[in-house]
Protein backbone atom coordinates (compact mmCIF):
# COMPACT_ATOMS: atom_id res chain seq x y z
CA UNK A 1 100.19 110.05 106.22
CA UNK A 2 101.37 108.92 110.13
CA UNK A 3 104.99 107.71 110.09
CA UNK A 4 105.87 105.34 112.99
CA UNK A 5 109.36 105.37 114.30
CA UNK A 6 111.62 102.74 113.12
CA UNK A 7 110.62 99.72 115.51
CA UNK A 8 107.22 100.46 116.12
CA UNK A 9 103.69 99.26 114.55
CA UNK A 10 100.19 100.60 114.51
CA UNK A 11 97.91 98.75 116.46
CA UNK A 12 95.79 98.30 113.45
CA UNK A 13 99.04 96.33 111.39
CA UNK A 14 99.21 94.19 114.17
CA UNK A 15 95.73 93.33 114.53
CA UNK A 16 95.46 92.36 110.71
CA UNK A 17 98.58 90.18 111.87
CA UNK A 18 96.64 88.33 114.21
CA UNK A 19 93.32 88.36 112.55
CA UNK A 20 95.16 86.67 109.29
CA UNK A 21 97.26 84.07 111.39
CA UNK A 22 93.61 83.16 112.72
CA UNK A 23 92.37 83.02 109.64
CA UNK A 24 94.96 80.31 108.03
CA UNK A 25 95.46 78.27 110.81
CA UNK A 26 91.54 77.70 112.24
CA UNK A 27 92.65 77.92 115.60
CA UNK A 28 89.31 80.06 116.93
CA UNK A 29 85.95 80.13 116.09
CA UNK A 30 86.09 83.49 114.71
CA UNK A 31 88.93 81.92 112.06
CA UNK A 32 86.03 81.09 109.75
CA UNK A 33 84.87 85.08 109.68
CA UNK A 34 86.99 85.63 106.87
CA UNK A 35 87.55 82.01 105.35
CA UNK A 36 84.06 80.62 105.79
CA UNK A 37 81.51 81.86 102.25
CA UNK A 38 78.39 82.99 104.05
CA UNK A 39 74.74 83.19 103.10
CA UNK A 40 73.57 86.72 102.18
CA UNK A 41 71.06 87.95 104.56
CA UNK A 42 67.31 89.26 102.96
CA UNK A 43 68.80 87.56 99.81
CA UNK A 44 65.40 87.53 98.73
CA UNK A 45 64.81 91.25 98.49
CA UNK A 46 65.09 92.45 95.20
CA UNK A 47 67.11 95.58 95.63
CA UNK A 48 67.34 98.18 92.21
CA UNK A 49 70.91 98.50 90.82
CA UNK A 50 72.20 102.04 91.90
């Protein structure tokens, strides 16, 4: 596991920061990527349980 020093962040922590503050407030388009259900694509395929 990567330790950062004391005062410092991955780039990925602070991205899921951003992405998440997107996400509740609606302030992009790209807010409703996590928020917004979405049809399944080729949801008509019928696809054999593994």
């Amino acid at each position: 596991m990567v330790h950062f020093p004391a005062d410092e962040y991955s780039a990925y922590t602070a991205a899921a920061i951003i992405m998440a503050a997107d996400a509740i407030s609606g302030g992009s388009p790209a807010a409703s990527l996590f928020t917004k259900p979405m049809a399944r694509r080729n949801a008509h395929l019928q696809v054999p349980a593994l």
